[in-house]
Protein backbone atom coordinates (compact mmCIF):
# COMPACT_ATOMS: atom_id res chain seq x y z
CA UNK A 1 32.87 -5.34 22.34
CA UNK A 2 30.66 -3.55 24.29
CA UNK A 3 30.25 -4.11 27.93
CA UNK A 4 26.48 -5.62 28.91
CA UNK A 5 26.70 -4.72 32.72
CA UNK A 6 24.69 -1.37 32.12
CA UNK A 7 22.31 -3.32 30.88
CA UNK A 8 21.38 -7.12 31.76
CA UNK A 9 19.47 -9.49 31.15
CA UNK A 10 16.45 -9.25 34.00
CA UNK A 11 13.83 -12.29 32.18
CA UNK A 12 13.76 -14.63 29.32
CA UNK A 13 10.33 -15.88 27.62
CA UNK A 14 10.12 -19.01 25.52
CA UNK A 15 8.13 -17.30 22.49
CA UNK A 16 5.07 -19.69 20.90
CA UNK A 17 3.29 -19.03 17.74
CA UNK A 18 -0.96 -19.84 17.95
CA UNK A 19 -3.18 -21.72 15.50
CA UNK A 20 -2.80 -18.74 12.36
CA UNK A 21 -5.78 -20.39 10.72
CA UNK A 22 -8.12 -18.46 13.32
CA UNK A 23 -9.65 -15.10 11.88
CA UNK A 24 -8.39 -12.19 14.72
CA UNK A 25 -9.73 -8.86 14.06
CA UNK A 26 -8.95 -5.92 15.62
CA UNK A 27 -11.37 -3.41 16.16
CA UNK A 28 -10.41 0.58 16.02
CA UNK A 29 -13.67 2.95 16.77
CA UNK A 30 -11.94 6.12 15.31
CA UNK A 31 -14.48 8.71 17.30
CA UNK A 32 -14.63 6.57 20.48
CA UNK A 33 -11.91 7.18 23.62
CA UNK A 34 -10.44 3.90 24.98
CA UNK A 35 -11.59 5.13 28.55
CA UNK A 36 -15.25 4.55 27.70
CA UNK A 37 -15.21 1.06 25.96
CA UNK A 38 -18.38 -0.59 23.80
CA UNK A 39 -19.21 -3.09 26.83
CA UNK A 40 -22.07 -4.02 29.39
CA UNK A 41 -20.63 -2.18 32.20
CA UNK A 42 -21.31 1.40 30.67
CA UNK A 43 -24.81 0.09 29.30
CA UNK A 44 -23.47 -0.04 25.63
CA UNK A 45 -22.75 -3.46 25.06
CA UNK A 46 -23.35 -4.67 20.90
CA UNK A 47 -26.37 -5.84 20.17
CA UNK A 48 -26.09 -7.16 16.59
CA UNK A 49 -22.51 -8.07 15.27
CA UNK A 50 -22.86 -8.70 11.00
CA UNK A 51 -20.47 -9.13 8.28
CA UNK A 52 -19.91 -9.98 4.80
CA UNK A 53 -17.13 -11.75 4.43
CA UNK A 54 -16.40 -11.74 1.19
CA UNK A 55 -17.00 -8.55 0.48
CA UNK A 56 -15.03 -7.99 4.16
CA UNK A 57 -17.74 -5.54 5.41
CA UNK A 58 -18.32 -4.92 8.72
CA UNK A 59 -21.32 -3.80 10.84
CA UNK A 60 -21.99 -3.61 14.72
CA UNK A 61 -25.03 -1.67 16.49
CA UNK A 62 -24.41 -0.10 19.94
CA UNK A 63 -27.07 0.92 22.31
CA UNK A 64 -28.26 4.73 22.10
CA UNK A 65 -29.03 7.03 25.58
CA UNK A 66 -32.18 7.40 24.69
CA UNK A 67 -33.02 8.99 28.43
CA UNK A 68 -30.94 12.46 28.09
CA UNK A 69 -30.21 14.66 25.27
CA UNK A 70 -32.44 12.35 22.88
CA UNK A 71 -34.83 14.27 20.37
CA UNK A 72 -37.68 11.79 20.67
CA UNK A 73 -39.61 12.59 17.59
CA UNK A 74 -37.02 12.62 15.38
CA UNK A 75 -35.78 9.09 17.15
CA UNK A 76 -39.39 8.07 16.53
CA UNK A 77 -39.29 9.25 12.78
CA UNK A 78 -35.95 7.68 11.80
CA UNK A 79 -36.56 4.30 13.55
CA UNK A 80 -40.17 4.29 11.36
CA UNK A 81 -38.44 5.16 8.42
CA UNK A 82 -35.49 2.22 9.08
CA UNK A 83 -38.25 -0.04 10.20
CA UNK A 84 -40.35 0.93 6.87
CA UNK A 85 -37.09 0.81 4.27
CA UNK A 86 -36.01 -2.79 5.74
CA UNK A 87 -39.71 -4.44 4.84
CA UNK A 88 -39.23 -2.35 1.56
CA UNK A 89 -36.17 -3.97 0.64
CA UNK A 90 -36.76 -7.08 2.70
CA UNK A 91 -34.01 -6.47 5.19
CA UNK A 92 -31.70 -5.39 2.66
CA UNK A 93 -28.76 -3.13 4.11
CA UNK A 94 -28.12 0.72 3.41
CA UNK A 95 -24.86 2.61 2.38
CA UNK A 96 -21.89 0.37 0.81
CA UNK A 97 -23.22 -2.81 2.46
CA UNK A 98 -25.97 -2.09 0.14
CA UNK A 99 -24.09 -1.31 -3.08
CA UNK A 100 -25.21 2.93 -2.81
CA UNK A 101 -28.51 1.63 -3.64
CA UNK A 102 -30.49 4.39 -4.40
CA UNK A 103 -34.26 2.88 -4.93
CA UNK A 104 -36.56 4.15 -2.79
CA UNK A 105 -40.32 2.84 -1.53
CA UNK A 106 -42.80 2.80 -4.39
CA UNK A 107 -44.54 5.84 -3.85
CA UNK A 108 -46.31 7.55 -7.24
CA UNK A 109 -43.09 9.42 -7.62
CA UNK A 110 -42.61 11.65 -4.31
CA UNK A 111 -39.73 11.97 -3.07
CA UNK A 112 -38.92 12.93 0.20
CA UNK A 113 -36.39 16.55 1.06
CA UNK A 114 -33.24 16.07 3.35
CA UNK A 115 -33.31 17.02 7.23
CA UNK A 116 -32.92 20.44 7.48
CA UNK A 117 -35.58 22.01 5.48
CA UNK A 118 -38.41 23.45 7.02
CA UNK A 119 -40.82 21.30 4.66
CA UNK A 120 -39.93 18.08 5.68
CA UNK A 121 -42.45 15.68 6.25
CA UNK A 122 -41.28 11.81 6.37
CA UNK A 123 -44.78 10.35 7.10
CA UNK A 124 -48.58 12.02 6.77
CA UNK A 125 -48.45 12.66 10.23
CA UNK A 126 -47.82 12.03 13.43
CA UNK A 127 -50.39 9.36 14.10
CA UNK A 128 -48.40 6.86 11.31
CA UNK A 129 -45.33 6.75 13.12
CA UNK A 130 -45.22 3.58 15.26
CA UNK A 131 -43.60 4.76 18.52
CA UNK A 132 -42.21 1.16 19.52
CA UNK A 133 -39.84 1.90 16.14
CA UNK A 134 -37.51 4.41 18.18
CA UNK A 135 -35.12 4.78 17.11
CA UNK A 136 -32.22 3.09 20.11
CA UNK A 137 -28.74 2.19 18.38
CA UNK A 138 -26.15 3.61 16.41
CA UNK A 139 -24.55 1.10 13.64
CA UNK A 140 -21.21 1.20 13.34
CA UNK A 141 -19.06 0.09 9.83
CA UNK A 142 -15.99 -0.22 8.32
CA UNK A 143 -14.37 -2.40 5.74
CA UNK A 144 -11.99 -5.18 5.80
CA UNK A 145 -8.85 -4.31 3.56
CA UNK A 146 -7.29 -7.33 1.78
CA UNK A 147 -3.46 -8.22 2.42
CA UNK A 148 -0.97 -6.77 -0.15
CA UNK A 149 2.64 -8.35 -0.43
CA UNK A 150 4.43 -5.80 2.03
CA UNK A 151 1.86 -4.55 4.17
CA UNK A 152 2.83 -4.76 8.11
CA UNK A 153 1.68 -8.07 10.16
CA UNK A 154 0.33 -7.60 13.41
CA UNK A 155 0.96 -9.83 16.36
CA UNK A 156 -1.68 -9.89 19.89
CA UNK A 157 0.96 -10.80 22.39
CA UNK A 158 -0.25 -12.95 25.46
CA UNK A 159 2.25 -13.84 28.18
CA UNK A 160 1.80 -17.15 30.52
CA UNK A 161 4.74 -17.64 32.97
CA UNK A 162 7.40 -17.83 31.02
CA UNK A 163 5.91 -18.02 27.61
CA UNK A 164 5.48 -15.03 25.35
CA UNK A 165 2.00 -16.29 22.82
CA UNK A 166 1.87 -14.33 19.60
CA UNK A 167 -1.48 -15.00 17.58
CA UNK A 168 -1.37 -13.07 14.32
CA UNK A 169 -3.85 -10.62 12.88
CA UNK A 170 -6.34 -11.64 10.10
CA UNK A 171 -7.01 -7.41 9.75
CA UNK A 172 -7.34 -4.39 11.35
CA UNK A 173 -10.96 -2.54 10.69
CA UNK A 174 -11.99 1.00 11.46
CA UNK A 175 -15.65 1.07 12.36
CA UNK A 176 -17.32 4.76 12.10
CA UNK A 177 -20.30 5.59 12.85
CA UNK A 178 -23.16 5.01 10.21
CA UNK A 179 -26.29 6.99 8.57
CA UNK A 180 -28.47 4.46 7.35
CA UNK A 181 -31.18 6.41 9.33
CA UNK A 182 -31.04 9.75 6.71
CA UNK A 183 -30.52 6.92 3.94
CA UNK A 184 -34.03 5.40 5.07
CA UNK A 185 -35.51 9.01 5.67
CA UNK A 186 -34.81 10.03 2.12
CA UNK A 187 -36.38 7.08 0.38
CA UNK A 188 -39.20 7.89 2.03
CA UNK A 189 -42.51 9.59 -0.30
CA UNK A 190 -43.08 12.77 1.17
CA UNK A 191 -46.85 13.40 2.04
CA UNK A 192 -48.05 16.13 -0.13
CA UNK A 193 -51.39 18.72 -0.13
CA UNK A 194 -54.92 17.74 -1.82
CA UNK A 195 -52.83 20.17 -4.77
CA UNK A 196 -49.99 17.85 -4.91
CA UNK A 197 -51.43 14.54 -5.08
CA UNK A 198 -53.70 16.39 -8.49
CA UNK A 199 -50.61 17.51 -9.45
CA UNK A 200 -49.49 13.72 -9.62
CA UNK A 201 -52.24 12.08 -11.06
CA UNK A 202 -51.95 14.84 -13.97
CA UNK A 203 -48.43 13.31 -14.80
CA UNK A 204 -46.97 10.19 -15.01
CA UNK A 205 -45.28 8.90 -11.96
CA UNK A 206 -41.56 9.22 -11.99
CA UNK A 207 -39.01 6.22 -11.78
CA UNK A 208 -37.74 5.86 -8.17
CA UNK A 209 -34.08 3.99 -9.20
CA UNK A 210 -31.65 5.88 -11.23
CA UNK A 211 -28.86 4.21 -12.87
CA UNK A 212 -25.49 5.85 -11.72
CA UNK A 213 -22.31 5.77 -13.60
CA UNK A 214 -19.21 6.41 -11.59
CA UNK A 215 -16.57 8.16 -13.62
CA UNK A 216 -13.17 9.28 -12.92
CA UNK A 217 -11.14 11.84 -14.63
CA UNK A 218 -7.60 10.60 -16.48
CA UNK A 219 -5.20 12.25 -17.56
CA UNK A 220 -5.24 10.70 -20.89
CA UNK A 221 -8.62 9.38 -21.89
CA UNK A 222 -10.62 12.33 -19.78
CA UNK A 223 -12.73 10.17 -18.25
CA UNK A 224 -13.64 6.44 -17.85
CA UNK A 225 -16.12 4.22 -15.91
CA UNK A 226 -15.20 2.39 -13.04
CA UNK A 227 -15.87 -1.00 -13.47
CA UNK A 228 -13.86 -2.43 -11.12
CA UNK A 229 -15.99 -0.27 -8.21
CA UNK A 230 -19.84 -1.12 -9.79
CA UNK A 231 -19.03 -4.85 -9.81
CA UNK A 232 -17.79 -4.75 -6.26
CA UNK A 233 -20.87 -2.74 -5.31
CA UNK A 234 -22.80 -5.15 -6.84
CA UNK A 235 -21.42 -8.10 -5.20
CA UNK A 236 -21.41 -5.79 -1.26
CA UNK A 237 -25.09 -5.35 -2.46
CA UNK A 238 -25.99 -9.01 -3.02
CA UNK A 239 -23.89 -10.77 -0.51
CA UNK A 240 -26.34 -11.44 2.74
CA UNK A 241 -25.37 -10.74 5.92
CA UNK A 242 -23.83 -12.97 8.64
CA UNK A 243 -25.05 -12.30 12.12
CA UNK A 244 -22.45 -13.28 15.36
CA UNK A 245 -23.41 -13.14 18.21
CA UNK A 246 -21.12 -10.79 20.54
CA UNK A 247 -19.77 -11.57 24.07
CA UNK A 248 -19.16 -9.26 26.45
CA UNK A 249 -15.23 -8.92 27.55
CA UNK A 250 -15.91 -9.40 31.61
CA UNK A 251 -18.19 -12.68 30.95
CA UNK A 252 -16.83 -16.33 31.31
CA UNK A 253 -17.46 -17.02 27.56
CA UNK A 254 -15.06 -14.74 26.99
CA UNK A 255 -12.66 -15.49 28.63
CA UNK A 256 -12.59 -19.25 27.57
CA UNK A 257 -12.27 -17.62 24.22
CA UNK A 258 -8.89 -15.79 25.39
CA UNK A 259 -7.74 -19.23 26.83
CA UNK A 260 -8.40 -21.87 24.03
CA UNK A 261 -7.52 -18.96 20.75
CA UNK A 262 -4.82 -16.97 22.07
CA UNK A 263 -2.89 -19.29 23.79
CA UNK A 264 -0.64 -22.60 22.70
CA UNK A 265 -2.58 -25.54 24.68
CA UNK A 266 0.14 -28.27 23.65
CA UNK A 267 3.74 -26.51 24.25
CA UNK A 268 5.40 -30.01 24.39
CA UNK A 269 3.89 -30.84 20.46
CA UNK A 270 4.78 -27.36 19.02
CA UNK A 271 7.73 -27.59 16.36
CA UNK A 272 10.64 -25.89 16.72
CA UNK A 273 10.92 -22.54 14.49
CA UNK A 274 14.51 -22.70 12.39
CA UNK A 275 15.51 -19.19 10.79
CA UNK A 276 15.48 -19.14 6.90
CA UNK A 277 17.89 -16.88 6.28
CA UNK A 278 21.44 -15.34 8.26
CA UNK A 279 22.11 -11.81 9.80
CA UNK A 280 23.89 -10.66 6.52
CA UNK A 281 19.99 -11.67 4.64
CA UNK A 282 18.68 -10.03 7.10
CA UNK A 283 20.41 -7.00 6.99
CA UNK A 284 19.81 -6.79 3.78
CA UNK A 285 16.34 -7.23 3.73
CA UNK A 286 15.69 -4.88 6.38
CA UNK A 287 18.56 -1.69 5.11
CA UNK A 288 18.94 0.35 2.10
CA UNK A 289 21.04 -0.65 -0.74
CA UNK A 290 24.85 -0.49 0.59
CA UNK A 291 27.10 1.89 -1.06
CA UNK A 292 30.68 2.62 0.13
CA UNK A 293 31.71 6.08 -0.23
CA UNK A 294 35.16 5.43 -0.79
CA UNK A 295 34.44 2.91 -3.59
CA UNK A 296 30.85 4.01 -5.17
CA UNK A 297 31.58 1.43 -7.46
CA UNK A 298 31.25 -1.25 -5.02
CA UNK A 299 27.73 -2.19 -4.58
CA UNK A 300 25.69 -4.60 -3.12
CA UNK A 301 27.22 -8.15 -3.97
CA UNK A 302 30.53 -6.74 -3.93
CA UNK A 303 30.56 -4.82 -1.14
CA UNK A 304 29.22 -7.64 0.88
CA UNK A 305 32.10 -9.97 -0.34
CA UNK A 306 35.00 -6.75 0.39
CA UNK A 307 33.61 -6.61 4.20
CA UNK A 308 33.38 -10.42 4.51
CA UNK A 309 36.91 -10.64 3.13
CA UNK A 310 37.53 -8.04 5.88
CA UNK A 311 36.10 -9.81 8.69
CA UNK A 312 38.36 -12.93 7.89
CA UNK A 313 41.58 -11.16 8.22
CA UNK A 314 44.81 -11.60 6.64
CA UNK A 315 45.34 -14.48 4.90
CA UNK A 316 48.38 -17.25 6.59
CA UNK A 317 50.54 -15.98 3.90
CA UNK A 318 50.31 -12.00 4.89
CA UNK A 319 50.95 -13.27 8.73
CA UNK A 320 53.81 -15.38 7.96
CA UNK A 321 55.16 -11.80 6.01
């Protein structure tokens, strides 16, 4: 047996499990370093916290600089644009939350040319954009992923004295930064010449909404619709939003939060946790199927009785030999 003096025991922690009906998510912001945190220190603290949880999505706005390296017109043209797609769609939401919509404003049938072009013209002019509309946070959204049989479970660890809390993880979400502002730019009619608006009159005005089919390639069949995807789309689209209200990590409300949900309050009433299974279940569970070089034969089962056999040593009857 090896000796445990080059390495002792230096603390022991009584380890609790919390209340695992809480939700605990864990926020990742893939782009963002953890030196320069969304909080109201650094001036960037959430403003609006959503989610749909059923459809497990996931949106948070942070505040934009707006003071240095900020375009002001085009901050003033895609807050009017977000502003004017909400009342269109009566605070619907843009990009998966809404389902890919892709209906635009009614607008006779003109359409609007992505950013980039030097023909772009979101509103008639100038003088229609409403300048309290700027354009001052940055939404953020990711996706919930359901639990699958076998996927890792995540533990926040909290120590108090000599008690190790471990509060499990409802899900980890990646939140990346959003563009419902080019979303609300492009449903936006573009304002056209005395020649265009003729042009229009002359012909029939042309449907906004498009059905879209999503289609995969198989290797078989060649193609087939995604059903599955355009009923979940559906449901992200028609699923309203529930707004939280988000407290900042250095405020008092917080940390009553940390107290009450990540920490055991009544350690004397907790039961005490009995293991289901013994090291040789374990083992099992946790290594690759067992083979014995010598005896390729003996797997598994039999393996595991040939080593316990050997663990027991010789029978009375071999000794007294």
């Amino acid at each position: 047996m090896a000796s445990t003096e080059d390495d002792p025991v230096i603390a022991s922690y009584d380890v609790v499990l919390t209340d695992s009906e809480i939700s605990r998510y864990v926020f990742q912001y893939l782009d963002r370093p953890a030196s320069k945190p969304y909080n109201e220190r650094r001036g960037q603290k959430p403003t609006v916290m959503r989610m749909k949880t059923d459809s497990g999505l996931v949106e948070m706005e942070v505040p934009i600089f707006t003071r240095c390296t900020y375009d002001v017109d085009k901050g003033i043209r895609y807050g009017d644009a977000l502003k004017k797609g909400r009342l269109a769609r009566n605070g619907g939401a843009y990009g998966m939350a809404g389902g890919f919509s892709t209906g635009g404003i009614p607008s006779g049938g003109n359409r609007v040319k992505s950013e980039g072009r030097d023909d772009v013209e979101v509103l008639d002019s100038k003088k229609g954009m409403d300048p309290s509309a700027l354009l001052r946070t940055q939404p953020l959204g990711g996706r919930i992923k359901p639990s699958e049989e076998g996927d890792p479970v995540y533990m926040l660890a909290t120590f108090k004295g000599k008690t190790l809390h471990l509060s499990p993880v409802s899900a980890v979400v990646q939140l990346q930064p959003q563009v419902h502002h080019l979303d609300a730019a492009d449903e936006l009619p573009k304002a056209r010449g005395a020649k265009g608006r003729k042009e229009d009159e002359d012909r029939p005005a042309e449907a906004e909404a498009r059905a879209i089919d999503v289609k995969v390639k198989g290797a078989e069949d060649g193609g087939a619709v995604l059903h599955g995807n355009l009923d979940l789309l559906k449901r992200m689209q028609e699923e309203q939003w529930r707004n939280f209200e988000w407290v900042d990590a250095e405020t008092e409300d917080s940390w009553y939060t940390y107290e009450n949900y990540m920490m055991s309050q009544k350690l004397d009433e907790l039961p005490e946790l009995k293991a289901t299974i013994n090291s040789e279940q374990y083992l099992d569970g946790m290594s690759a199927p067992r083979i014995d070089p010598a005896r390729p034969e003996m797997t598994g089962w039999a393996m595991k009785q040939n080593r316990q056999k050997q663990m027991e040593g010789p029978s009375d009857s071999e000794d007294e030999a």
